[in-house]
N, C-alpha and C. Protein backbone atom coordinates (compact mmCIF):
# COMPACT_ATOMS: atom_id res chain seq x y z
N UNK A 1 0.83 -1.20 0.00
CA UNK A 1 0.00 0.00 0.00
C UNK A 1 0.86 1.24 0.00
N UNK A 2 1.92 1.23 0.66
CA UNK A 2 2.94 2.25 1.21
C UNK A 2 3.31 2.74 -0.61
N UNK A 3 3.98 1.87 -0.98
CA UNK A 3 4.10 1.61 -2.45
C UNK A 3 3.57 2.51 -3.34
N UNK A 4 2.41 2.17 -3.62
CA UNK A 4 1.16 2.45 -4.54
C UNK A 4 1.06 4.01 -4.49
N UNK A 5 0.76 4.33 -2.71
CA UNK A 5 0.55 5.39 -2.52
C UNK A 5 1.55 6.51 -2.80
N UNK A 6 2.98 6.19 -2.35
CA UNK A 6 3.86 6.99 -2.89
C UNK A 6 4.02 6.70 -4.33
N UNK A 7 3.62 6.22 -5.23
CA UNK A 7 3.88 6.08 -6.98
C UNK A 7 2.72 7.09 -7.27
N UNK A 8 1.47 6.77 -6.75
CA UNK A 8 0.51 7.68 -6.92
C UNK A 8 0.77 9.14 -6.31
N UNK A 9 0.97 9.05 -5.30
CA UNK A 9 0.93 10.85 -4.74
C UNK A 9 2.19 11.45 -4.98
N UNK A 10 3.43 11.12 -5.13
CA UNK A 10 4.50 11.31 -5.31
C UNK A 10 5.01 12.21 -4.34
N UNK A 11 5.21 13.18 -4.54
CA UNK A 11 6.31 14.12 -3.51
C UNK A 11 5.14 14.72 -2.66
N UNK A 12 3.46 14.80 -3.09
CA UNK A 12 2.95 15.40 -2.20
C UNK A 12 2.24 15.51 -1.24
N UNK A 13 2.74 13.51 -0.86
CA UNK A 13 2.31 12.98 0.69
C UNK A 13 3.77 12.51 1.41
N UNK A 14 3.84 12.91 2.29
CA UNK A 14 4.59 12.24 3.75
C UNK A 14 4.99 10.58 3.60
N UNK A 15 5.62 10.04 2.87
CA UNK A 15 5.62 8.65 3.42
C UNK A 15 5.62 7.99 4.27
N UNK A 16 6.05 8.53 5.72
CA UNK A 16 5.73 8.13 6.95
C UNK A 16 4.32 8.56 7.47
N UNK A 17 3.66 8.82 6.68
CA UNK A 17 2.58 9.28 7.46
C UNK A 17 0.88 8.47 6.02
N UNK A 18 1.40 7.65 5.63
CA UNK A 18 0.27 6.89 4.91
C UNK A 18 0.49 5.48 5.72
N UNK A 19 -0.69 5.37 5.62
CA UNK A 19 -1.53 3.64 6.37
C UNK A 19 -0.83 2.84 5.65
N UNK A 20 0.17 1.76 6.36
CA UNK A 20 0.00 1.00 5.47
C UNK A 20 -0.64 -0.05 5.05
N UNK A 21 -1.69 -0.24 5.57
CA UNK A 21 -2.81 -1.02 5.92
C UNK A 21 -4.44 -0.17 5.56
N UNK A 22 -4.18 0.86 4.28
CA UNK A 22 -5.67 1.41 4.09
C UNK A 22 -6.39 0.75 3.21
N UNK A 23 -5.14 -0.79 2.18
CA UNK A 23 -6.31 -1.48 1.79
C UNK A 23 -7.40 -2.23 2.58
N UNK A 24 -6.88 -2.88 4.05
CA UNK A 24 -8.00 -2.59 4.46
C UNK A 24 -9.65 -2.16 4.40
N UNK A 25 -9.11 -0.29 5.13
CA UNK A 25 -10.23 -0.02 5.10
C UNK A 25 -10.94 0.86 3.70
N UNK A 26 -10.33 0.42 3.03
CA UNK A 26 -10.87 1.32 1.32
C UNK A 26 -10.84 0.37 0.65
N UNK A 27 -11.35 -0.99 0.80
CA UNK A 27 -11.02 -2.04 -0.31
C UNK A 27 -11.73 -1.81 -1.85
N UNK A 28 -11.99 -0.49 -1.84
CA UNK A 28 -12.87 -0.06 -3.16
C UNK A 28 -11.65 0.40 -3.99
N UNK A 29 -10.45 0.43 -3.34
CA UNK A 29 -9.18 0.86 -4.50
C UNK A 29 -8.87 -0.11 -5.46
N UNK A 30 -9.28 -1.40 -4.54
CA UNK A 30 -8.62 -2.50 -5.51
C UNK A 30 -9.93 -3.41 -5.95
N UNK A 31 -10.73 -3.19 -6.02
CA UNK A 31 -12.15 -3.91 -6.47
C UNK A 31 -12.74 -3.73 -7.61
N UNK A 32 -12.25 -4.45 -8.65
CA UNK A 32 -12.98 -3.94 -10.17
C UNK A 32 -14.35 -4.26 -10.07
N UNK A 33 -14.94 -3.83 -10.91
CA UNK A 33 -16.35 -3.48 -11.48
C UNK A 33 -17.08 -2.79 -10.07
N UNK A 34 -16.60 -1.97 -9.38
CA UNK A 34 -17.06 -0.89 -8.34
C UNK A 34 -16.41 0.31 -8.88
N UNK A 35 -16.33 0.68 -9.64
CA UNK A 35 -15.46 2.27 -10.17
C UNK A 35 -16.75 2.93 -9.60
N UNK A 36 -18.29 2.59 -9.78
CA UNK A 36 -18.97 3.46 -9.00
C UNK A 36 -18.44 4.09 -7.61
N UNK A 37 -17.93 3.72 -6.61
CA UNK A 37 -17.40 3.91 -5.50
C UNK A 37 -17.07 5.44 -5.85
N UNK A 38 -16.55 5.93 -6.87
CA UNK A 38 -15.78 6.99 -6.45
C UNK A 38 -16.56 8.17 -7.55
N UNK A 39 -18.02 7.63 -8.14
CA UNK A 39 -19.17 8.44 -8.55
C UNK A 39 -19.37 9.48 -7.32
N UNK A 40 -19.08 9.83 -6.32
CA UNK A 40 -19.96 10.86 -5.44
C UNK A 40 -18.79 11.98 -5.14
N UNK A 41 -17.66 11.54 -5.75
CA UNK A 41 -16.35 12.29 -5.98
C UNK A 41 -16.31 13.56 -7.38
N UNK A 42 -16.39 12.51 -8.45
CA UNK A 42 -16.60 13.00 -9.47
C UNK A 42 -17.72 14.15 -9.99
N UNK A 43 -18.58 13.84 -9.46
CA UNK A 43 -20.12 14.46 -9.29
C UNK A 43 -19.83 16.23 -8.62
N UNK A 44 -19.36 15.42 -7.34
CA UNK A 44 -18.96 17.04 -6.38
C UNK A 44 -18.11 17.68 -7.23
N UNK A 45 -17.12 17.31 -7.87
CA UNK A 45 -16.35 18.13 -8.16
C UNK A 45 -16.71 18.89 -9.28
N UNK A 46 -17.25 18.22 -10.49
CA UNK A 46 -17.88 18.92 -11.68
C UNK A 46 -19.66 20.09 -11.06
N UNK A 47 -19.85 19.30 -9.69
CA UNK A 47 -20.81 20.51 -9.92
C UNK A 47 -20.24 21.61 -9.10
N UNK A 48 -19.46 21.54 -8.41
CA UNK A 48 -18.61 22.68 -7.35
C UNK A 48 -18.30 23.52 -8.34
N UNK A 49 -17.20 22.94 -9.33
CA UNK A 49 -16.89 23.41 -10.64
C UNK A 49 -18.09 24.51 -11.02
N UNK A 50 -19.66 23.70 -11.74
CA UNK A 50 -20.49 24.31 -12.42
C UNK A 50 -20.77 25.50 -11.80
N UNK A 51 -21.09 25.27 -10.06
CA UNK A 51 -21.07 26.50 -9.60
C UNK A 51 -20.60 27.40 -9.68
N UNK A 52 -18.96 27.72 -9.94
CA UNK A 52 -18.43 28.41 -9.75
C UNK A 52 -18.23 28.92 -11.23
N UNK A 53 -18.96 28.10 -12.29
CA UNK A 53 -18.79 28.62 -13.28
C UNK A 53 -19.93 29.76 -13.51
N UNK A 54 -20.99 29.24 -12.94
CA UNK A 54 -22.23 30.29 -12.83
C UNK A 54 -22.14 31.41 -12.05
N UNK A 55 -21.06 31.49 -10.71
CA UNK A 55 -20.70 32.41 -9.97
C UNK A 55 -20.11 33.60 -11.40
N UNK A 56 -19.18 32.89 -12.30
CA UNK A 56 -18.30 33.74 -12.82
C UNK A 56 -19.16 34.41 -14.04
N UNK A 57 -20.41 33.89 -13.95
CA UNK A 57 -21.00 34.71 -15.13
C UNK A 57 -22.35 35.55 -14.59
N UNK A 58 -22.62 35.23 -13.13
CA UNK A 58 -23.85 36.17 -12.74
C UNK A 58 -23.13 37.14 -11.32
N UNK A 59 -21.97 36.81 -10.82
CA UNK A 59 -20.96 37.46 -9.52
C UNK A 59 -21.86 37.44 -8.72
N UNK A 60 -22.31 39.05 -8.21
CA UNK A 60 -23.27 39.03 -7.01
C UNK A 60 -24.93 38.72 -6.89
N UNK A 61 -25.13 38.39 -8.26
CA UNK A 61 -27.04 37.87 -8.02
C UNK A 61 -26.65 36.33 -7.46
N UNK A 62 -25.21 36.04 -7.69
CA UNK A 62 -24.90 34.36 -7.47
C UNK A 62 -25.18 34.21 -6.11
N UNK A 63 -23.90 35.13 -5.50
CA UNK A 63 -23.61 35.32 -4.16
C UNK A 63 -25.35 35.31 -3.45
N UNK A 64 -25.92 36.15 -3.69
CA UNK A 64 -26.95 36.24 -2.49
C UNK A 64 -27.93 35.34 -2.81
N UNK A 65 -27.84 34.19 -3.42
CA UNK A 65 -28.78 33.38 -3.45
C UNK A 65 -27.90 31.99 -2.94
N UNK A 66 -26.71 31.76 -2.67
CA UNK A 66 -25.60 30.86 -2.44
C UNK A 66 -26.28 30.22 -1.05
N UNK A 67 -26.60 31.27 -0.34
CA UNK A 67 -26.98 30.92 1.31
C UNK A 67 -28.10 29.76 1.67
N UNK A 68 -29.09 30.52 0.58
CA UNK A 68 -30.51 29.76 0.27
C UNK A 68 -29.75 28.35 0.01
N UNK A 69 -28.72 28.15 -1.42
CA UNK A 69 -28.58 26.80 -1.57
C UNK A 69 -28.08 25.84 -0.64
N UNK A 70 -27.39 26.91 0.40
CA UNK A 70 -26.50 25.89 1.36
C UNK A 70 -27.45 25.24 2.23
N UNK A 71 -28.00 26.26 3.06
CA UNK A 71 -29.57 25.28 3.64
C UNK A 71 -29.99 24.48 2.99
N UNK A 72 -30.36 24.34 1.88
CA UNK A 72 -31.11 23.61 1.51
C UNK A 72 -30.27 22.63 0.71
N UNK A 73 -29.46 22.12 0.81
CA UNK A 73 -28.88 20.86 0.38
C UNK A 73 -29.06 19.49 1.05
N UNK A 74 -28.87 19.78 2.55
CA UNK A 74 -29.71 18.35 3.25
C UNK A 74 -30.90 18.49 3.50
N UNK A 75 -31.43 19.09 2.96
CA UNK A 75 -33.09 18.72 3.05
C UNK A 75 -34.22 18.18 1.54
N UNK A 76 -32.93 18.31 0.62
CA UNK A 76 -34.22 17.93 -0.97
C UNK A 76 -32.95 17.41 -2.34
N UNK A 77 -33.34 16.95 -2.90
CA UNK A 77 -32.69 16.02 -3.54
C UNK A 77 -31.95 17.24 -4.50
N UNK A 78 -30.40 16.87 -5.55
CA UNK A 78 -29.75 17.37 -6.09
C UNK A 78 -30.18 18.52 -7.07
N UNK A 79 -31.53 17.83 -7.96
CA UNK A 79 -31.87 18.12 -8.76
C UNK A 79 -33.00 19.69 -8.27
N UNK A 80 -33.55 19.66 -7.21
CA UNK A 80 -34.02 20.45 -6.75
C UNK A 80 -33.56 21.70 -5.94
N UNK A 81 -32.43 21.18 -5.40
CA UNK A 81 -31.71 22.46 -5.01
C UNK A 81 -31.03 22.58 -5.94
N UNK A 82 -30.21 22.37 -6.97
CA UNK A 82 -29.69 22.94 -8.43
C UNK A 82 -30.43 24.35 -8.74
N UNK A 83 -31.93 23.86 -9.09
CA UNK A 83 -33.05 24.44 -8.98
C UNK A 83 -33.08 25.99 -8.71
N UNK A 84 -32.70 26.07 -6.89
CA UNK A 84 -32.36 27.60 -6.52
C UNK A 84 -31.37 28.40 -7.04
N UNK A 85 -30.16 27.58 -7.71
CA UNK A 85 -29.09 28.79 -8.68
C UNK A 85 -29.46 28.61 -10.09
N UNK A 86 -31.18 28.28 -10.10
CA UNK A 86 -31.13 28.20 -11.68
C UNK A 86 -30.21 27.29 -12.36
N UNK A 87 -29.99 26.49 -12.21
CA UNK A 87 -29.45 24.94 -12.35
C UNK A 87 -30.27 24.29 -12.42
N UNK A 88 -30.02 23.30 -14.31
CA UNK A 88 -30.80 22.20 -14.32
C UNK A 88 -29.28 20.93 -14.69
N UNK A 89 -29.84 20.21 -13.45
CA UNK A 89 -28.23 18.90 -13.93
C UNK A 89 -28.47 18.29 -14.74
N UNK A 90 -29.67 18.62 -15.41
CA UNK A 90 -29.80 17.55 -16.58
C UNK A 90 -29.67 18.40 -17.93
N UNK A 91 -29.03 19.32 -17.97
CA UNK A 91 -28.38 20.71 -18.98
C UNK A 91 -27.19 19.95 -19.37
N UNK A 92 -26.81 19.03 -20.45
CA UNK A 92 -25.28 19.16 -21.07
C UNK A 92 -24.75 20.49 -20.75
N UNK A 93 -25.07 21.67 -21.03
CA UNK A 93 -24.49 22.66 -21.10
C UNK A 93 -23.92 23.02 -19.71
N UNK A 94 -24.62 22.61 -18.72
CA UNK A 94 -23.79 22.86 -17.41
C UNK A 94 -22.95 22.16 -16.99
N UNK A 95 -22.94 21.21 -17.29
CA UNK A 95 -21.79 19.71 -17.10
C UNK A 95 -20.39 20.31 -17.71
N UNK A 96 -20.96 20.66 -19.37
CA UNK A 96 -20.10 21.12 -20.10
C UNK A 96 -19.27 22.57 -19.35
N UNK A 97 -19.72 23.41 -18.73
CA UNK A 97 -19.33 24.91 -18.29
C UNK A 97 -18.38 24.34 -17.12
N UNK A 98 -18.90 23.56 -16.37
CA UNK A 98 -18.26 22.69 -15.32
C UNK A 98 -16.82 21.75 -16.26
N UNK A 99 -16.73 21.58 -16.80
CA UNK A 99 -15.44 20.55 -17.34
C UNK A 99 -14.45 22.05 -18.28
N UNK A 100 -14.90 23.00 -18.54
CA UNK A 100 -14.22 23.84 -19.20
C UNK A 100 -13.48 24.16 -17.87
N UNK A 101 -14.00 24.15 -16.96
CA UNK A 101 -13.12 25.09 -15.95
C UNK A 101 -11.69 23.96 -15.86
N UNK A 102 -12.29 22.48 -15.71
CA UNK A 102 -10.77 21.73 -15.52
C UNK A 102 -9.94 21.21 -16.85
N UNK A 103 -11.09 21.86 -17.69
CA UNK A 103 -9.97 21.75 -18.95
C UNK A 103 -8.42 21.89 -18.92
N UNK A 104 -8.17 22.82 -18.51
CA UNK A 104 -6.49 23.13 -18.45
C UNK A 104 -5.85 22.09 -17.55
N UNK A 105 -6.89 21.67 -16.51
CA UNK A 105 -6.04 20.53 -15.57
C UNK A 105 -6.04 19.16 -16.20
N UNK A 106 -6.95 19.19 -17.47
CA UNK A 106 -7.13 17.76 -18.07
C UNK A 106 -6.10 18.05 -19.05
N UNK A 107 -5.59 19.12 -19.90
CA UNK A 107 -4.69 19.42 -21.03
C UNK A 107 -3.35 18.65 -20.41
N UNK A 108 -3.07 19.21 -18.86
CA UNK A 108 -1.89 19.39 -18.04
C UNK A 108 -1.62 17.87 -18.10
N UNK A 109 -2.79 17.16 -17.48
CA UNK A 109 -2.61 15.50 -17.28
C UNK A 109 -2.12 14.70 -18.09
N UNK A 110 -2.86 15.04 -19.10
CA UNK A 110 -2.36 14.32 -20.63
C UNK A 110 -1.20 14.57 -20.90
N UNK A 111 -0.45 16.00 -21.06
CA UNK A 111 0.80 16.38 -21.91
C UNK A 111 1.69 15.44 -20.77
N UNK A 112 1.32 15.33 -19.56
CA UNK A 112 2.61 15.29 -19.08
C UNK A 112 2.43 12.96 -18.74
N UNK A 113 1.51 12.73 -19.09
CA UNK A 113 1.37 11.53 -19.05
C UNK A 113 1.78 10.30 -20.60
């Protein structure tokens, strides 16, 4: 595990300081046909993303409606609080506004892979 983790993180974890025993408790690292496992990862990040892509095109009508969304995230399903920033997740186009932002981090991955 010690291994893996330093090939994977490289210089920007501690080697004394990873489990070496987290297959263990994450046995979803090494478990094919579960790649779902790491769907609630992917998800956050492209809509954090979308948000912030909608932040960058409405600034402060974004801001004062942000509060409303935060309440209301544990109380009603994705698609409905989307809803309050004028977000529909079922918009290609917002998925899409959301992946432009990590475009440059996906350009970066590739050239250097």
């Amino acid at each position: 595990m010690i291994a893996c983790m330093v090939e994977a993180y490289g210089e920007s974890i501690d080697p004394d300081t990873i489990h070496p025993y987290m297959w263990m408790n994450k046995a979803g690292y090494f478990m094919a046909g579960y790649e779902f496992m790491n769907f609630p990862y992917s998800f956050g990040l492209l809509f954090a993303k979308g948000l912030y892509a909608e932040y960058l095109k409405k600034g402060e009508e974004f801001v004062a409606r942000y509060r409303q969304f935060l309440s209301a995230t544990s109380k009603h399903n994705i698609a409905d609080v989307a809803k309050l920033m004028d977000i529909d997740v079922h918009s290609i186009d917002f998925w899409r506004g959301a992946l432009k932002l990590i475009e440059p981090d996906i350009e970066a991955f590739i050239s250097t892979t």
